[in-house]
Protein backbone atom coordinates (compact mmCIF):
# COMPACT_ATOMS: atom_id res chain seq x y z
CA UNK A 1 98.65 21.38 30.65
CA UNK A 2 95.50 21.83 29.15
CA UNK A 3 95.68 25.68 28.48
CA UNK A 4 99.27 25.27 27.21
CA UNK A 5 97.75 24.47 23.98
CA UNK A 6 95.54 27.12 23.51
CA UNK A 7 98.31 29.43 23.74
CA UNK A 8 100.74 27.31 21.25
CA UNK A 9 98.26 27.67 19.24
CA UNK A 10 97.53 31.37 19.46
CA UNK A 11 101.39 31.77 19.21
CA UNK A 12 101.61 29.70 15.91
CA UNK A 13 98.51 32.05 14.68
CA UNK A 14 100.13 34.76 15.46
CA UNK A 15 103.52 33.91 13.77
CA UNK A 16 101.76 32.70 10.50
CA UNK A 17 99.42 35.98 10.30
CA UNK A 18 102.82 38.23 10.87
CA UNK A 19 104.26 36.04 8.13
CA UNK A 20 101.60 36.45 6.08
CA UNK A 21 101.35 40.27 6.75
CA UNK A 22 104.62 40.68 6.02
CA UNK A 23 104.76 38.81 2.96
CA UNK A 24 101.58 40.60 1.51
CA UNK A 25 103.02 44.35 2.03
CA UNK A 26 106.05 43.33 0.52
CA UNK A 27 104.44 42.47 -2.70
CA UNK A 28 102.16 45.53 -2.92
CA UNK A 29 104.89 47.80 -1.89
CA UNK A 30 107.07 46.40 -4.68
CA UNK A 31 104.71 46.58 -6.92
CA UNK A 32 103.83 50.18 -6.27
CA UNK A 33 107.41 51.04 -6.32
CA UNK A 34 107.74 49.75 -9.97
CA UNK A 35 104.70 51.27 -10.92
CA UNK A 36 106.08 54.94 -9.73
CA UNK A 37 109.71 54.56 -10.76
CA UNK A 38 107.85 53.48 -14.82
CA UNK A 39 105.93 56.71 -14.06
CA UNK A 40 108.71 59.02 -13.28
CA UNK A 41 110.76 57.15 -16.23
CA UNK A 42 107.96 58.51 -18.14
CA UNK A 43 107.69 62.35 -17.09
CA UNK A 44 112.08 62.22 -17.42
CA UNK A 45 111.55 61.04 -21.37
CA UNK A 46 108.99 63.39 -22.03
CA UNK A 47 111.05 66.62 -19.79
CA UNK A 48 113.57 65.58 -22.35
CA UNK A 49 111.97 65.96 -25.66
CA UNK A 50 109.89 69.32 -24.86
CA UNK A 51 113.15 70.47 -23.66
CA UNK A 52 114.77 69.49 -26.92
CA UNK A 53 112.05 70.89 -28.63
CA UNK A 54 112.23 74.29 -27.01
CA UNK A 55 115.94 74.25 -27.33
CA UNK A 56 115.06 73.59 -31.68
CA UNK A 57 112.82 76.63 -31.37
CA UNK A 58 115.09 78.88 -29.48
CA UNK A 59 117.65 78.60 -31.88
CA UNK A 60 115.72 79.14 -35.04
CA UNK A 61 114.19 82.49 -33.00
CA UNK A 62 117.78 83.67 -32.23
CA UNK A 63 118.17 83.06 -35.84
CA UNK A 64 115.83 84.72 -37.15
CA UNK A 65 116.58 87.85 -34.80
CA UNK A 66 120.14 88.03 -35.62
CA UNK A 67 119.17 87.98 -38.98
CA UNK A 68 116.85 90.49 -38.74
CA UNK A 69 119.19 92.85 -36.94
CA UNK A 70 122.01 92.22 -39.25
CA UNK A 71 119.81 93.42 -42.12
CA UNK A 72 118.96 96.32 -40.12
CA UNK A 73 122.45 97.16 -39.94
CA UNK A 74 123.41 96.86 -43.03
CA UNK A 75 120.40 99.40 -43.70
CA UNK A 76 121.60 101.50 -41.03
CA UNK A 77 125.27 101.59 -43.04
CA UNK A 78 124.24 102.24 -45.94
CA UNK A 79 122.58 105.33 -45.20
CA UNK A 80 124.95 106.78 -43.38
CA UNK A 81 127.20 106.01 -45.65
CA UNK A 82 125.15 108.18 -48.07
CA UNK A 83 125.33 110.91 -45.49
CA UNK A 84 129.39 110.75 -45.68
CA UNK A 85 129.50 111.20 -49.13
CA UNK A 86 127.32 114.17 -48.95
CA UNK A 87 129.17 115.69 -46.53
CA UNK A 88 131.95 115.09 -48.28
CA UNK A 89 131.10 116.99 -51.23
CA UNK A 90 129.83 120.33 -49.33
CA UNK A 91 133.16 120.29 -47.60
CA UNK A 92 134.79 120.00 -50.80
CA UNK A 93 132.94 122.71 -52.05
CA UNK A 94 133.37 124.92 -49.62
CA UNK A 95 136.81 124.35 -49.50
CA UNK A 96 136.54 125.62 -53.16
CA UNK A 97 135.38 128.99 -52.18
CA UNK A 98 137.73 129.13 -49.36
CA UNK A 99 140.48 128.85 -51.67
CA UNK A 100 138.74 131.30 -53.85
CA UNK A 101 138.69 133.76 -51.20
CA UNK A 102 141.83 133.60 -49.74
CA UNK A 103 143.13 134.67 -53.25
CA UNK A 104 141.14 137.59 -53.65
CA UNK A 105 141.96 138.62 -49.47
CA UNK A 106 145.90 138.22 -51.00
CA UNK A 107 145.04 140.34 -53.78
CA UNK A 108 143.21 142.90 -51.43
CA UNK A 109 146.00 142.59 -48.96
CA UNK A 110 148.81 143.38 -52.23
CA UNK A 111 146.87 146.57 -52.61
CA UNK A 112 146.23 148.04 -49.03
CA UNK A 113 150.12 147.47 -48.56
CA UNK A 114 150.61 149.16 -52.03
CA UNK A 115 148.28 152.20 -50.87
CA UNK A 116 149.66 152.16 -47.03
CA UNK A 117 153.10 153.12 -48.65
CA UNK A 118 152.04 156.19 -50.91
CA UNK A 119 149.84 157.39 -47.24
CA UNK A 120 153.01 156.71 -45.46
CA UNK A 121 154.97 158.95 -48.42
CA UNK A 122 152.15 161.42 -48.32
CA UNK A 123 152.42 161.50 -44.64
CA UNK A 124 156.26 162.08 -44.05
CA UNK A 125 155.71 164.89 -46.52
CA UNK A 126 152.72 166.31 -44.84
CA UNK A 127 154.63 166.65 -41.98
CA UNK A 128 157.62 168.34 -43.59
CA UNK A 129 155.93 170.74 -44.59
CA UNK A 130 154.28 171.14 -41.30
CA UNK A 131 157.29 171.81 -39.72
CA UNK A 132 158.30 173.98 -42.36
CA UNK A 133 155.31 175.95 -41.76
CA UNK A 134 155.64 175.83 -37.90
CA UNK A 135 159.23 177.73 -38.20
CA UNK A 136 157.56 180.59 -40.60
CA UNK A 137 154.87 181.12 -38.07
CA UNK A 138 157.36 180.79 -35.03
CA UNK A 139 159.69 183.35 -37.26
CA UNK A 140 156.49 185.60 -37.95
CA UNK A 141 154.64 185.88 -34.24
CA UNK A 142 158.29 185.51 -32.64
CA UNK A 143 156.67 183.04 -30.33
CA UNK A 144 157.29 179.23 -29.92
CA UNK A 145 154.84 176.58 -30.30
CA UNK A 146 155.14 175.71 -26.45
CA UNK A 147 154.37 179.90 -25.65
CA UNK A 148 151.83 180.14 -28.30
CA UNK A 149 149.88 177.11 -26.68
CA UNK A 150 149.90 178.26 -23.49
CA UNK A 151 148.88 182.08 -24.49
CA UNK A 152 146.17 180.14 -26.16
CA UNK A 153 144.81 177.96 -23.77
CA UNK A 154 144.61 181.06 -20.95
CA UNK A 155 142.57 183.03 -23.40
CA UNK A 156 139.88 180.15 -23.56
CA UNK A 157 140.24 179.70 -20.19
CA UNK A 158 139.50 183.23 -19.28
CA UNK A 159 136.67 183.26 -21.89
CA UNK A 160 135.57 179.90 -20.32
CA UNK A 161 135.42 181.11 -16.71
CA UNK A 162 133.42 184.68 -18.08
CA UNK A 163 130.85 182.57 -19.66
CA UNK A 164 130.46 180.32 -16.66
CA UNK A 165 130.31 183.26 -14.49
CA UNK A 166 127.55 184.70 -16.56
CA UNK A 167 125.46 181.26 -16.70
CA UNK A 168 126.03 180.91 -12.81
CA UNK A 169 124.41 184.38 -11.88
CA UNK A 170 121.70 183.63 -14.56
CA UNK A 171 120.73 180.86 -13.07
CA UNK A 172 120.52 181.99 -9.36
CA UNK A 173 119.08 184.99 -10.45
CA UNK A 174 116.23 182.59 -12.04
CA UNK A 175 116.11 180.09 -9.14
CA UNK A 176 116.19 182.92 -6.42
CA UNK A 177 113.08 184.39 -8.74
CA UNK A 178 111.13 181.03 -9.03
CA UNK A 179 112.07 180.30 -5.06
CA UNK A 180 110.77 183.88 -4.21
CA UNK A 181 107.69 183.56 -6.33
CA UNK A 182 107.12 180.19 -5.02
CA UNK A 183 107.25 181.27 -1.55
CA UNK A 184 105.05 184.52 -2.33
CA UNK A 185 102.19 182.64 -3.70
CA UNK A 186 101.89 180.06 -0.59
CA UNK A 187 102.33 182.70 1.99
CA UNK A 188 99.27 184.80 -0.05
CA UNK A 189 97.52 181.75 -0.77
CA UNK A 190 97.90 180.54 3.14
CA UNK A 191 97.16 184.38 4.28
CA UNK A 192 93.87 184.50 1.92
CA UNK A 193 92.21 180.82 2.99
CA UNK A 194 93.07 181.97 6.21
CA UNK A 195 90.77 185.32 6.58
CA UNK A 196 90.22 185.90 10.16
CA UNK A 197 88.45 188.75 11.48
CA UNK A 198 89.18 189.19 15.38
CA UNK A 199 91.19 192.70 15.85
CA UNK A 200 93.35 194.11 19.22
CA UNK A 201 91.38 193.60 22.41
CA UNK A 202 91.62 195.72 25.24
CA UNK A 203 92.72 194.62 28.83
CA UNK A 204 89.17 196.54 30.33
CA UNK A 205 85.76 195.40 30.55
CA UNK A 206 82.36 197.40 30.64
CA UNK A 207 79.31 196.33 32.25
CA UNK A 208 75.99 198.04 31.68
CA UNK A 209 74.24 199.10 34.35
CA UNK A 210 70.37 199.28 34.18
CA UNK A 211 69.96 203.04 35.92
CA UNK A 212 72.98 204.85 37.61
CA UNK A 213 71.04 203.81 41.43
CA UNK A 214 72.55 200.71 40.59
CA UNK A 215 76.65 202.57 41.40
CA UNK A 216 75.67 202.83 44.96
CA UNK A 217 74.70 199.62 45.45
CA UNK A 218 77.86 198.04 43.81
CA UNK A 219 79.69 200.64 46.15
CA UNK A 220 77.76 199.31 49.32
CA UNK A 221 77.93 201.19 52.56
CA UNK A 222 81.22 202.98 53.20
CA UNK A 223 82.47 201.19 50.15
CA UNK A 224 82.27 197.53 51.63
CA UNK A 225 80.86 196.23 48.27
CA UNK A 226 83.71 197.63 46.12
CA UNK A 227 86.02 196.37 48.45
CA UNK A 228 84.63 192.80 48.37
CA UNK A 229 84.60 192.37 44.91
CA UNK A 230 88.05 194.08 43.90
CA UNK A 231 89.07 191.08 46.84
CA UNK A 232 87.65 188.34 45.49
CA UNK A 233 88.40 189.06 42.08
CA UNK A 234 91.52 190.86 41.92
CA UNK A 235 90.16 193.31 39.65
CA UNK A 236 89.37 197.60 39.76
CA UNK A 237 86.53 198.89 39.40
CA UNK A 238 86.16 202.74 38.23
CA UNK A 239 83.04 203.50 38.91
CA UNK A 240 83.05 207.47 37.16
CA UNK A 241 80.67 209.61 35.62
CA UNK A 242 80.50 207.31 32.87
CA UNK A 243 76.45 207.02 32.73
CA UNK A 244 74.66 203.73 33.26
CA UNK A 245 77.96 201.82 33.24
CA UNK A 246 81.08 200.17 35.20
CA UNK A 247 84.70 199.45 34.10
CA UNK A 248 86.56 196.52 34.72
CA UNK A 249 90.23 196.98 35.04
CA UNK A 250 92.52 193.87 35.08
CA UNK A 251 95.80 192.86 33.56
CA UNK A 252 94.75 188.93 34.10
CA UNK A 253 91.71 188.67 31.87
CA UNK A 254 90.30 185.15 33.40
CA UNK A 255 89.97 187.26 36.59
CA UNK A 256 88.28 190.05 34.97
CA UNK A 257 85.90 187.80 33.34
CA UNK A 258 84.90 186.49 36.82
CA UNK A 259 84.22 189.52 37.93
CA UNK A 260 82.46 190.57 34.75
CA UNK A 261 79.85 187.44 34.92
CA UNK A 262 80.11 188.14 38.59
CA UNK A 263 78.72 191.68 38.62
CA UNK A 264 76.21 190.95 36.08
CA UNK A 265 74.83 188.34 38.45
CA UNK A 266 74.58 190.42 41.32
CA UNK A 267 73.00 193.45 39.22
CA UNK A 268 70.18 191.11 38.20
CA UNK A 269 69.46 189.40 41.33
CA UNK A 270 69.59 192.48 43.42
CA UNK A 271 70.77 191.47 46.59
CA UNK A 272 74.87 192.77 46.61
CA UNK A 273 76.58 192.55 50.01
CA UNK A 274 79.48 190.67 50.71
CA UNK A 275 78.63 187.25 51.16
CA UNK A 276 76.03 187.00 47.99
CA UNK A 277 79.21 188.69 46.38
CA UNK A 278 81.52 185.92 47.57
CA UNK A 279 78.99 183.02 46.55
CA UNK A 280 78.14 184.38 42.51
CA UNK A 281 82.33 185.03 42.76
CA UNK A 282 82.67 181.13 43.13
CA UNK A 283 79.67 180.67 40.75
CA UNK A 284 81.41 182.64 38.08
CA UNK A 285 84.78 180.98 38.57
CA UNK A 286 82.89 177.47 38.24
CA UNK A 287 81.35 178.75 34.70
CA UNK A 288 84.68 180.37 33.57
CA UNK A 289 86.51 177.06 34.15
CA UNK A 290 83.62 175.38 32.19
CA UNK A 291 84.05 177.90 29.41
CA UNK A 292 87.76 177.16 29.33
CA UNK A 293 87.37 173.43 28.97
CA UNK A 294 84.63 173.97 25.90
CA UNK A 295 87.03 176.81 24.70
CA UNK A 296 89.88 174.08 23.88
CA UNK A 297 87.51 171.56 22.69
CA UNK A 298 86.42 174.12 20.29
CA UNK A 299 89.96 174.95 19.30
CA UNK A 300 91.08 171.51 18.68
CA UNK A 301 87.24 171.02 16.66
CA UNK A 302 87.84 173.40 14.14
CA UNK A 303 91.78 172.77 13.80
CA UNK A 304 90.92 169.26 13.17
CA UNK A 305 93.37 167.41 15.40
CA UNK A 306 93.03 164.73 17.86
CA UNK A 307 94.45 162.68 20.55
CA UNK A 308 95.50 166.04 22.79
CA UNK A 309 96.01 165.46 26.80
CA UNK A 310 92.75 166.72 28.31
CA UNK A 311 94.84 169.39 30.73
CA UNK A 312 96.60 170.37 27.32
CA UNK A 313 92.99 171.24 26.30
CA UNK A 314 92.52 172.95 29.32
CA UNK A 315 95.88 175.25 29.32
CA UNK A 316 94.65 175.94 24.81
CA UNK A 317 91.13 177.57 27.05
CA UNK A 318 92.88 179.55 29.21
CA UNK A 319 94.64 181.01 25.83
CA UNK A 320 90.84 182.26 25.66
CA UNK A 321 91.12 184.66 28.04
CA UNK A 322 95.05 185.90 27.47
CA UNK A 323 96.12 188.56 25.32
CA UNK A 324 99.39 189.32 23.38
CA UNK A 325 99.96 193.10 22.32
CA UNK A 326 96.38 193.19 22.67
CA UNK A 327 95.91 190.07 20.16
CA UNK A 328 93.78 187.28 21.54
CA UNK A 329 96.40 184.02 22.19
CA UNK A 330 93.65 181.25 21.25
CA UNK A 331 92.48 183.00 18.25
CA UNK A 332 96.41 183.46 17.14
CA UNK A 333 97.33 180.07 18.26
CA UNK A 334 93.85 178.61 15.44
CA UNK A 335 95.03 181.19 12.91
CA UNK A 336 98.69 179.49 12.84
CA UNK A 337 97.50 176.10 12.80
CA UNK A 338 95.64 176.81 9.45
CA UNK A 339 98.39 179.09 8.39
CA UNK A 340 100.83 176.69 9.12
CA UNK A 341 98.65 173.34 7.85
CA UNK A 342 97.75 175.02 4.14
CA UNK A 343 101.49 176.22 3.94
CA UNK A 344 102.26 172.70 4.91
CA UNK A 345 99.92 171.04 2.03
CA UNK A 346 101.64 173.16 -0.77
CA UNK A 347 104.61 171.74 -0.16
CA UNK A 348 104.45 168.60 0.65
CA UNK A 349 104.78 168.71 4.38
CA UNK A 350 102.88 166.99 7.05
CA UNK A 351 99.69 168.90 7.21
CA UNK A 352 98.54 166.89 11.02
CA UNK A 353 101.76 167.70 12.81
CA UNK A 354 102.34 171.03 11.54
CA UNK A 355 98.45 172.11 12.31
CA UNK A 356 99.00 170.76 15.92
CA UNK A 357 102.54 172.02 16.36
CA UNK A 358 101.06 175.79 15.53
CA UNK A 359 97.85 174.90 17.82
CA UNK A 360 100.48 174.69 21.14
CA UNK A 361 103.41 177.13 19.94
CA UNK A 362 101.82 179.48 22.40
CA UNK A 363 100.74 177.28 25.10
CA UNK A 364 103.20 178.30 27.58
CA UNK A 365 101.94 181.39 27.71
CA UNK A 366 98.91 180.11 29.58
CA UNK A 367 100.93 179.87 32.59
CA UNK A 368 103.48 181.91 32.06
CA UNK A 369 102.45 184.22 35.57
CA UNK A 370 103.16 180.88 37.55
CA UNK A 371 106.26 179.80 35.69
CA UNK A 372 109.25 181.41 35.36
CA UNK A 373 111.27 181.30 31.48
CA UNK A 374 110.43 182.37 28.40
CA UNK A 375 107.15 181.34 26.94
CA UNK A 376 108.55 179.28 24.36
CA UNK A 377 110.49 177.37 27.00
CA UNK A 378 107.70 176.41 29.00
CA UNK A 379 105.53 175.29 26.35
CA UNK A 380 108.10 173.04 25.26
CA UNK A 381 108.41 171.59 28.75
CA UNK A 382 104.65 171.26 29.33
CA UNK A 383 104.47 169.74 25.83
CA UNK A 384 107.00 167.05 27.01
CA UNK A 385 105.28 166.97 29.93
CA UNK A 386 102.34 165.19 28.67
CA UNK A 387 104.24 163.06 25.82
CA UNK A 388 103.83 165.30 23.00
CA UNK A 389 105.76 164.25 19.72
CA UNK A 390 109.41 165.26 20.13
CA UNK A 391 108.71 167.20 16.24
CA UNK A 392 106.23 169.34 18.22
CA UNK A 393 107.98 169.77 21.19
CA UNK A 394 111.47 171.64 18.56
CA UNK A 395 108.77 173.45 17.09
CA UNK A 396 107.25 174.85 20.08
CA UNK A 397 110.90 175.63 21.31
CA UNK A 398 112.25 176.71 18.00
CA UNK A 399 108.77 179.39 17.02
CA UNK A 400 110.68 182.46 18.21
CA UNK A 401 114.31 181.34 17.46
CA UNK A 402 115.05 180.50 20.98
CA UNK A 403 116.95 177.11 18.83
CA UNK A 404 117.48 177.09 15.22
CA UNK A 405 114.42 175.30 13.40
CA UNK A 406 115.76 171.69 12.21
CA UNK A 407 112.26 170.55 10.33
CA UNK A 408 110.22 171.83 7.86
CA UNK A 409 107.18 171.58 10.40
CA UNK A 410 108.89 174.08 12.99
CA UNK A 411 110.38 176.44 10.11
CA UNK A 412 106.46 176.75 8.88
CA UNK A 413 104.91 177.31 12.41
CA UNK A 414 107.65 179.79 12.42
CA UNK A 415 106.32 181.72 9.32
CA UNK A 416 103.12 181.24 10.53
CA UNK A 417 103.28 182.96 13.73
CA UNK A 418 105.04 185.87 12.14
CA UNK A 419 102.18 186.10 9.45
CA UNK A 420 99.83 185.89 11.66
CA UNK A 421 101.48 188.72 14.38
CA UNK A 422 101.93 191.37 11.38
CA UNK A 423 98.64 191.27 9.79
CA UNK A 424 96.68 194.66 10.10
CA UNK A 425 95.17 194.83 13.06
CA UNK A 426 96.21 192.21 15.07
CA UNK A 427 98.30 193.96 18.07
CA UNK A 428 97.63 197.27 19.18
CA UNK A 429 99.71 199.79 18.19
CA UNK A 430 99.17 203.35 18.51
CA UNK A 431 98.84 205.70 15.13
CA UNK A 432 101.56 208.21 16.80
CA UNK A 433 104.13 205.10 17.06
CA UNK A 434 103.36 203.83 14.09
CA UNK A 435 103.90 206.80 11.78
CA UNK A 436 107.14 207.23 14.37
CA UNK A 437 108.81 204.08 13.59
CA UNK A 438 108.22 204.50 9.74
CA UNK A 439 109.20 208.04 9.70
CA UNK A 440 112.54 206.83 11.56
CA UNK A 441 112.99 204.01 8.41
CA UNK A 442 112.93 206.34 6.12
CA UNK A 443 115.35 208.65 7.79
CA UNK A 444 117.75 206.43 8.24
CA UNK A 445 117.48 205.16 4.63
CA UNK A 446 117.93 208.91 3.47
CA UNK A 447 120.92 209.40 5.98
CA UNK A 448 123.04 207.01 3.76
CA UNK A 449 125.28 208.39 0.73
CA UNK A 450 123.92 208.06 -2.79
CA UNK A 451 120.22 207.25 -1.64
CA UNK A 452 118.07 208.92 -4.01
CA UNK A 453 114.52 207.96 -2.35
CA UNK A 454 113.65 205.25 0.28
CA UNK A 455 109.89 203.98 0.97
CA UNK A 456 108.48 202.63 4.27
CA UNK A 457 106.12 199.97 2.65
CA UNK A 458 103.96 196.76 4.03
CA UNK A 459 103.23 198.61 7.31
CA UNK A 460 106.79 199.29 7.96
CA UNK A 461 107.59 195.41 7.45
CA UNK A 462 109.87 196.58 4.43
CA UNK A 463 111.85 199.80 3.64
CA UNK A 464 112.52 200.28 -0.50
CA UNK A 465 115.67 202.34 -0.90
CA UNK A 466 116.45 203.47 -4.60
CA UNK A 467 119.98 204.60 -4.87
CA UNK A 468 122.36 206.65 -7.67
CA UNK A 469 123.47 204.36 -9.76
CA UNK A 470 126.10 206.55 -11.20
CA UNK A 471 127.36 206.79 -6.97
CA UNK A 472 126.84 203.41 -5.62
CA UNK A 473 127.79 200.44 -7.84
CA UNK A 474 126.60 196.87 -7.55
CA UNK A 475 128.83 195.94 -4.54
CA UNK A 476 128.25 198.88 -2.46
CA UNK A 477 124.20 197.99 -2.82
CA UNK A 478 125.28 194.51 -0.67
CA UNK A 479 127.08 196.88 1.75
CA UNK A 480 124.29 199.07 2.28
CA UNK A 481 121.84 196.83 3.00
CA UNK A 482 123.42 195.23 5.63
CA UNK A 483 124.98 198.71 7.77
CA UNK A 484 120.94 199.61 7.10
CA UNK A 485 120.02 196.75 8.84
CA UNK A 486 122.32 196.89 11.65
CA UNK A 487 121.07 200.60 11.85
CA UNK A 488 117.57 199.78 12.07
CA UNK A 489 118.56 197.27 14.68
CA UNK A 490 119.88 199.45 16.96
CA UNK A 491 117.82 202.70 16.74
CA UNK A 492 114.37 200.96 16.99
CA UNK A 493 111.94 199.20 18.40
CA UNK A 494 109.63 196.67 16.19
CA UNK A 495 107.38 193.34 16.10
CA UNK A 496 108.81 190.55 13.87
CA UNK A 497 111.03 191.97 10.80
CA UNK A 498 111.83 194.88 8.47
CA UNK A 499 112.96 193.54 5.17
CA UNK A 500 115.55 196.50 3.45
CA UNK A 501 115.30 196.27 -0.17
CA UNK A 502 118.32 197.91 -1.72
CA UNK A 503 117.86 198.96 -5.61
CA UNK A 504 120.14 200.45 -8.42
CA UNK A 505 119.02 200.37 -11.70
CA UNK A 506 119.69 202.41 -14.72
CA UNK A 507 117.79 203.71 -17.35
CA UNK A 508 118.93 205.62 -20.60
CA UNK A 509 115.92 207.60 -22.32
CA UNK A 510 116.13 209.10 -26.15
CA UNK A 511 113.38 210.67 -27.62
CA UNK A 512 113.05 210.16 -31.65
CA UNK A 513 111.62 213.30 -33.40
């Protein structure tokens, strides 16, 4: 029973100490309380009177702005109000001259009408008397106004169409002059930058010979020499009386080159019999073919073009050794180019194409012994062949009017070729034929009616006829040149074009004493 007291008392303890406790927070916690609810009583009363106080100062500022604007407005209305009245007085003004000139426009008006009716008056009488005067001249002439118009009307017409007439033939006469004079100049020009020197060639070759011993030798025992060499070359060779020299006789002159460089080989080594013959045969082939290759090279050099197919180059070297009527192909193929390029720079033309289309115009004829056609034709096709411009490839086709000519480039290499064919000298003709064929011009100029004279000028590249006038009028001059032509056409034979110049003039001579 003993420790049941203890405890009692510990449970009394505790009790009073809870009381206690409990008693004590309450207190504090009251007091506390008060002293934050006084607090916040405190902050309310004084959130009230700034408020109150910020309220009093709003108002006076909204007050005072109002105010302010109010004045402003009544500033603002007043001067526009000043404005009003000014613009009120210009439109009053202006109203005033308004009115002022709308009287003086009625006034105006008043007289115009006023003078409108004595033009009217004038008019109707004006025309009376028109009328009148109509039906005196219709009386007088016996014509009516209708007939007289129309008589009228086809005179000026016929005058019209006579005048027009007249200016028409002036002006082609002027433009055909200027066009001709044009064209004379550039050809003259082209002809005269273009001064080449190389004449005919001949389709022999002679090789000197250092003593006449040297004939046998080439001639070899019972002619086994000769023999050789006319095999292996495809070439004659007249050996004559001709001292201290052998001919060379060959249509194809690449072959007779060969056997020129050939011979001259053999004569200065000495030893000729048919095998050395064979073996400086082959030498001189391999040194022709080298001679072709620089021969091109050089063409294209001094033309100044570029960019050609390297067998192209080789068929322009083979022109080297190929004749036309005795002209030399590669030297006529360089004198076109520049023909055809300084013709090309007068008038505008391309210069490059027209220099390289005049380079190959002949280049078919480099093989024209393997191919069949016309040369033109096979140029064209080798051209294509190794993907020449199409331009070049018409003008190659079109250079002796195989095709008409549809660019300038082809129409110059044209006029080139013919330029460069009928200058003095160029092909071989012989004196007898020549004097022939213009002999036969003129003869068939004089065989014509009314021909008084005819001339074979230009190297028979133009016949002048002069004719009566007082037989042969203007139209029959047109007439005659063209049955000329087609005479001249028939009866002979001629490189490139005769030109028949038809003239009538007359002339009426007084002497004053």
């Amino acid at each position: 029973m003993e420790w049941l007291i203890p405890v009692i008392v510990g449970v009394v303890a505790l009790a009073i100490g809870i009381g206690a406790g409990y008693y004590y927070r309450r207190n504090v916690a009251e007091a506390k309380i008060a002293k934050a609810e006084d607090a916040v009583t405190k902050l309310i009363d004084d959130a009230q009177k700034r408020a109150e106080t910020l309220k009093k100062e709003t108002l006076l500022e909204a007050k005072e702005e109002v105010y302010r604007l109010k004045k402003e407005n009544e500033a603002e209305n007043k001067e526009r109000r000043k404005e009003l009245q000014k613009t009120e007085q210009r439109l009053a003004q202006r109203e005033e001259l308004l009115d002022k000139k709308l009287d003086g426009i009625d006034q105006r008006e008043a007289a115009i009408n006023k003078k409108q009716t004595e033009i009217d008056e004038l008019e109707s009488k004006a025309r009376e008397y028109h009328d009148k005067q109509l039906k005196e001249l219709e009386t007088i002439s016996g014509l009516s106004m209708d007939e007289a118009r129309e008589m009228l009307l086809e005179n000026v017409e016929r005058e019209a169409r006579h005048d027009a007439a007249l200016l028409i033939r002036d002006i082609e006469a002027k433009a055909k002059e200027e066009a001709d004079k044009k064209a004379r100049n550039i050809v003259s020009m082209a002809i005269q930058r273009c001064a080449a020197d190389h004449v005919a060639e001949t389709t022999v070759s002679v090789v000197a010979l250092p003593n006449d011993e040297m004939k046998g030798r080439i001639i070899g025992r019972e002619g086994r020499n000769i023999r050789t060499l006319e095999t292996a070359t495809g070439v004659d060779l007249i050996i004559d009386d001709t001292p201290e020299a052998v001919i060379l006789s060959g249509f194809d002159p690449v072959r007779r080159e060969v056997a020129r460089i050939a011979l001259e080989k053999l004569i200065m080594d000495g030893r000729i019999h048919p095998g050395r013959i064979e073996e400086m045969v082959e030498k001189a082939r391999k040194e022709v073919d080298t001679q072709i290759r620089e021969a091109g090279e050089q063409a294209i050099f001094q033309v100044g073009i570029h960019g050609l197919h390297h067998e192209l180059v080789k068929l322009l070297g083979r022109l080297k050794y190929r004749t036309s009527y005795g002209q030399n192909v590669l030297k006529h193929s360089i004198e076109v180019a520049h023909l055809a390029g300084i013709m090309a720079s007068e008038i505008g033309a391309n210069v490059t194409m027209a220099k390289r289309a005049g380079l190959l115009h002949d280049i078919g004829k480099a093989i024209d012994h393997e191919v069949e056609g016309p040369h033109a034709e096979i140029g064209a096709n080798v051209a294509k062949k190794y993907r020449e411009n199409n331009q070049i490839i018409h003008a190659i086709m079109a250079h002796h009017g195989d095709v008409d000519p549809s660019t300038v480039e082809a129409v110059l290499v044209q006029a080139a070729d013919a330029i460069s064919a009928a200058r003095p000298g160029a092909r071989r003709e012989t004196l007898e034929n020549y004097i022939k064929r213009l002999e036969k011009l003129e003869e068939i100029a004089n065989s014509f009616n009314g021909v008084d004279k005819s001339f074979a000028i230009q190297a028979g590249r133009e016949v002048r006829i002069i004719v009566k006038p007082e037989t042969v009028n203007d139209a029959d001059t047109i007439i005659m040149a063209k049955e000329i032509v087609k005479r001249i056409e028939t009866e002979l034979e001629y490189p490139g074009q005769i030109k028949v110049n038809v003239i009538r003039e007359t002339r009426a001579v007084e002497f004053a004493k």
